[in-house]
N, C-alpha and C. Protein backbone atom coordinates (compact mmCIF):
# COMPACT_ATOMS: atom_id res chain seq x y z
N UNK A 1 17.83 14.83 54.27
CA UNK A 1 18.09 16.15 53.75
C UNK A 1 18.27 16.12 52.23
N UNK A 2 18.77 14.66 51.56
CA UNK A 2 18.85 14.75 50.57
C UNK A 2 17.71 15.11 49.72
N UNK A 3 17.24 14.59 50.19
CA UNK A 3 15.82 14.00 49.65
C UNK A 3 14.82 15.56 49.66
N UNK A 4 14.73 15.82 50.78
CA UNK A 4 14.30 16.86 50.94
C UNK A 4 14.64 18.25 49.63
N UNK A 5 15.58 18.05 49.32
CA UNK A 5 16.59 19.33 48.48
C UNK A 5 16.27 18.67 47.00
N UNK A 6 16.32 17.45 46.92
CA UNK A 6 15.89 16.75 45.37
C UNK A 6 14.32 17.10 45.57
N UNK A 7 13.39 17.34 46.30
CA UNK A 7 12.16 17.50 45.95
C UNK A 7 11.96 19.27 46.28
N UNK A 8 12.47 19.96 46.42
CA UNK A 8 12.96 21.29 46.14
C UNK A 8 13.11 21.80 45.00
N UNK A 9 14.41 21.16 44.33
CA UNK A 9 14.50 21.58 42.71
C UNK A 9 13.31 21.24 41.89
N UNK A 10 13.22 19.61 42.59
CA UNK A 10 12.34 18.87 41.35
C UNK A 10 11.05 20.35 41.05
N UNK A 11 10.38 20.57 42.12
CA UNK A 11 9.62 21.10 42.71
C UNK A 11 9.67 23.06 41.90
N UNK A 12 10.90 23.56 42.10
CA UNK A 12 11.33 24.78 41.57
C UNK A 12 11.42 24.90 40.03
N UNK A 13 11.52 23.76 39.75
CA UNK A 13 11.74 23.64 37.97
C UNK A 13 10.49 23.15 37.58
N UNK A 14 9.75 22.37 37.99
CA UNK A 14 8.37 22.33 37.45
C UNK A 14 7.74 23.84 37.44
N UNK A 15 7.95 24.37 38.59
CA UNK A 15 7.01 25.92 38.85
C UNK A 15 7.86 26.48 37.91
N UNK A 16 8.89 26.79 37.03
CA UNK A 16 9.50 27.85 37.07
C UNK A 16 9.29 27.42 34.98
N UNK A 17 8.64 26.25 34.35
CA UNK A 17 8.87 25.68 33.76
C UNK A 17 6.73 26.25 33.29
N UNK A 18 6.19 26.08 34.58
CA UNK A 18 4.81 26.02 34.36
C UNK A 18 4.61 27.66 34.28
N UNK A 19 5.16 28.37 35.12
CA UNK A 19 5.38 30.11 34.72
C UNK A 19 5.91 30.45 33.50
N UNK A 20 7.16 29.89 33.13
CA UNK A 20 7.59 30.21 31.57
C UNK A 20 6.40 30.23 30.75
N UNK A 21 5.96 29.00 30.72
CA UNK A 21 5.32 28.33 29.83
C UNK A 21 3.47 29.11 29.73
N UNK A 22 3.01 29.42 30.94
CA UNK A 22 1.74 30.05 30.85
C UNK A 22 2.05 31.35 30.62
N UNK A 23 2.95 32.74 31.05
CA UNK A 23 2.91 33.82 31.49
C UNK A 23 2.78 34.61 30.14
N UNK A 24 3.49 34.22 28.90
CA UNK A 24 3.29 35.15 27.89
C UNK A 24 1.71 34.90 27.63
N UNK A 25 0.67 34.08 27.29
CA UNK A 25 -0.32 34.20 27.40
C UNK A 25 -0.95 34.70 27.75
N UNK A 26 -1.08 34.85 29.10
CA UNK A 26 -1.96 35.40 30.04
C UNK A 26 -1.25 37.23 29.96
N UNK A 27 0.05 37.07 29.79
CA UNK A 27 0.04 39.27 29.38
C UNK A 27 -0.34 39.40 28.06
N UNK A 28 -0.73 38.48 27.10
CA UNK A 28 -0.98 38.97 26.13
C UNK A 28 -2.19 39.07 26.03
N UNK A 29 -3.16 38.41 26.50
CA UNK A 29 -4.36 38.11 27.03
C UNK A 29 -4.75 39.54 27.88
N UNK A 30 -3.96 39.67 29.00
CA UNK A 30 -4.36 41.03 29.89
C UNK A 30 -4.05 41.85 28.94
N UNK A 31 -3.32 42.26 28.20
CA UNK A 31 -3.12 43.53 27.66
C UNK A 31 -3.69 43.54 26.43
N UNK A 32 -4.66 42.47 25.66
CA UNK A 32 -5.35 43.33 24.39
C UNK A 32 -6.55 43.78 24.55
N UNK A 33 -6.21 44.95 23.47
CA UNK A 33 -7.40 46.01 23.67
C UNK A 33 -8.90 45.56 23.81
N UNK A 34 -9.73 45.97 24.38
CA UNK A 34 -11.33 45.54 24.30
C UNK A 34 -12.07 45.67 22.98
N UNK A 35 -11.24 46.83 21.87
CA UNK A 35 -11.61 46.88 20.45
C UNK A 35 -10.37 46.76 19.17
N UNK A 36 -11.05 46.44 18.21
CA UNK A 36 -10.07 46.21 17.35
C UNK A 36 -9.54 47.44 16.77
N UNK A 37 -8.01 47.28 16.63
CA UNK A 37 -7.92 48.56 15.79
C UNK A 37 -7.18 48.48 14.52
N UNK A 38 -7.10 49.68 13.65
CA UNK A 38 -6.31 49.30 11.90
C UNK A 38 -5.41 48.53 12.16
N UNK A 39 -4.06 48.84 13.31
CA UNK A 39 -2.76 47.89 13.13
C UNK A 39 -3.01 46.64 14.37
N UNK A 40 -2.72 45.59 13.96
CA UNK A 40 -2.80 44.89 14.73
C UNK A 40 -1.09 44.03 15.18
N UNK A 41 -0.10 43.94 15.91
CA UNK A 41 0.74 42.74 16.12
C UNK A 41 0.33 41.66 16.14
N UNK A 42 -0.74 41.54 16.49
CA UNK A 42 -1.02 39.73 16.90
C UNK A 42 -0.32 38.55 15.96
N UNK A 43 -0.46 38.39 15.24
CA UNK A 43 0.59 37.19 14.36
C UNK A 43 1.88 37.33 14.91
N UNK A 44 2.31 38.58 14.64
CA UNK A 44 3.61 38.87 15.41
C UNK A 44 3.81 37.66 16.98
N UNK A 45 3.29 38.42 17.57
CA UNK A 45 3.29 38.33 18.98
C UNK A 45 2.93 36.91 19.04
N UNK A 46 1.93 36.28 18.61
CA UNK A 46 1.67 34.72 18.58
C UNK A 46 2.83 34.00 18.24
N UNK A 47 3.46 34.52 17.04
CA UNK A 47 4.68 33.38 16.44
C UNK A 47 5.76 33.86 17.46
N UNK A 48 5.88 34.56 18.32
CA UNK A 48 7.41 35.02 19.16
C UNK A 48 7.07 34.12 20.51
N UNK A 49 5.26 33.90 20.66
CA UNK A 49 5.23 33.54 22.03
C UNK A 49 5.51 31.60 21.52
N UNK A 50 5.17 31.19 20.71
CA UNK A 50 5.11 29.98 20.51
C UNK A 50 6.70 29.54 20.31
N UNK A 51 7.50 30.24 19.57
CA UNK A 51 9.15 30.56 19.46
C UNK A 51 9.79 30.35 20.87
N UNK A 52 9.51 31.28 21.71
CA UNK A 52 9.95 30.94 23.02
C UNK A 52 9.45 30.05 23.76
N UNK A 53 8.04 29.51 23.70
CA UNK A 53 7.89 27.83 24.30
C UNK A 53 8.43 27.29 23.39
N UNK A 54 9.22 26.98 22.61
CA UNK A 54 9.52 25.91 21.94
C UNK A 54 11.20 25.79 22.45
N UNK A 55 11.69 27.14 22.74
CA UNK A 55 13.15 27.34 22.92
C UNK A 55 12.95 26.78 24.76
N UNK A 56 12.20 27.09 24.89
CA UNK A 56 11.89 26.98 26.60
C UNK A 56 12.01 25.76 26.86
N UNK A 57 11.00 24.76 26.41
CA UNK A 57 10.93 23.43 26.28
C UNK A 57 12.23 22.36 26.14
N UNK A 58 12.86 23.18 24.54
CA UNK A 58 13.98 22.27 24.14
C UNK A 58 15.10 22.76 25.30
N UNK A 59 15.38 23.91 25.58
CA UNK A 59 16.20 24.59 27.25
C UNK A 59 16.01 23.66 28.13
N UNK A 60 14.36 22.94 28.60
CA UNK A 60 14.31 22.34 30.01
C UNK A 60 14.82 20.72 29.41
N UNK A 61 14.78 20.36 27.98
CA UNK A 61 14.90 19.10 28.22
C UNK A 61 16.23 18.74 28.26
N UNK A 62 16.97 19.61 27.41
CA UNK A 62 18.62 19.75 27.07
C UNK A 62 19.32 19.62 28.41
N UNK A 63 19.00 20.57 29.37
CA UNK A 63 19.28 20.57 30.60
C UNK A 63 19.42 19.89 31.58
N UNK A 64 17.74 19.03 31.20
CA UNK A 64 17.14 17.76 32.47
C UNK A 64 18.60 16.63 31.34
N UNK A 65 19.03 16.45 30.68
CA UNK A 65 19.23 15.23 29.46
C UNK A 65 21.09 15.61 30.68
N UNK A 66 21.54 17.11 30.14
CA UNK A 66 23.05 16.80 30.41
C UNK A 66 23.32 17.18 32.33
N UNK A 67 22.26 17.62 33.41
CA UNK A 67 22.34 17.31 34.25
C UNK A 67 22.21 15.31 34.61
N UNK A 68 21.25 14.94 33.82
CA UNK A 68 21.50 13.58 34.26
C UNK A 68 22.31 13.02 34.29
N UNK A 69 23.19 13.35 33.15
CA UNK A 69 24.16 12.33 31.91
C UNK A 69 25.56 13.24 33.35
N UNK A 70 25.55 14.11 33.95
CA UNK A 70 26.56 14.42 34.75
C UNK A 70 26.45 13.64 36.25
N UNK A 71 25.19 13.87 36.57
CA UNK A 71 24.96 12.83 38.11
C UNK A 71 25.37 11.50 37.72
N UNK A 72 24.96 11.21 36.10
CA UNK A 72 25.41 9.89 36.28
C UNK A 72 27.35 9.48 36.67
N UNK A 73 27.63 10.19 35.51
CA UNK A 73 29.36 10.42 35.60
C UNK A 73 29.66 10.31 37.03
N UNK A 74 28.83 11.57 37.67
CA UNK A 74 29.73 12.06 39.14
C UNK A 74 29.61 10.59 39.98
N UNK A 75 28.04 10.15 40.04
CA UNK A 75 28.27 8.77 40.56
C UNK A 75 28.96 7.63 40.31
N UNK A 76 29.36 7.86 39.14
CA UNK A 76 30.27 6.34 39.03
C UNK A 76 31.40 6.84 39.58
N UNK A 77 32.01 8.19 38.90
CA UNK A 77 33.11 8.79 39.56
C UNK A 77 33.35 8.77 41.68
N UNK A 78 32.28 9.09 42.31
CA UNK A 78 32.24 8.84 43.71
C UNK A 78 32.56 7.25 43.88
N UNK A 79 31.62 6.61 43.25
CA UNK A 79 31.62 4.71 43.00
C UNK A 79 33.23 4.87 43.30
N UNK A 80 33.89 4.64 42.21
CA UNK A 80 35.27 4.45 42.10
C UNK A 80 36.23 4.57 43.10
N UNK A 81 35.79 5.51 43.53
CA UNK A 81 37.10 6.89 44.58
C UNK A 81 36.59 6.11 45.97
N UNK A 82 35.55 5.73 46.00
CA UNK A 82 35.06 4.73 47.26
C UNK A 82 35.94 3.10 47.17
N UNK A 83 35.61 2.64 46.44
CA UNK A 83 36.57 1.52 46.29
C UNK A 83 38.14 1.62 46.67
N UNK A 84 38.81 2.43 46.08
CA UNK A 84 40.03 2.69 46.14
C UNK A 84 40.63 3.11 47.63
């Protein structure tokens, strides 16, 4: 069961990591116009979508870095409390 539930998350955070990461594209993609017009956002919208993969990215690694750095703790912490 463990195992099962570790390839769950593993599994939920890749998808949820590969959606972050494609979805502003692809609406920005579906939603521009078929012609050009006087005002354009695009620079805009490019530098906000690249801004948030970058915040996204440094979010999943920060995360994956102090969930580890806690399983590790909790296991030595279980380690211990077993001995005793």
């Amino acid at each position: 069961m463990k195992r099962f539930a570790t390839v769950v998350v593993a599994v939920a955070g890749l998808t949820v990591l590969l959606i972050g990461w494609a979805a502003p594209s692809l609406i920005a993609w579906y939603f521009t116009p078929p012609v050009e017009i006087g005002v354009t956002c695009k620079p805009a919208v490019v530098w906000a979508i690249d801004v948030y993969r970058k915040t996204l990215l440094m979010g999943a690694g920060g995360g994956f870095a102090l969930g580890l750095v806690a399983a590790t703790i909790n296991a030595q912490l279980l380690k211990a409390s077993a001995k005793n």
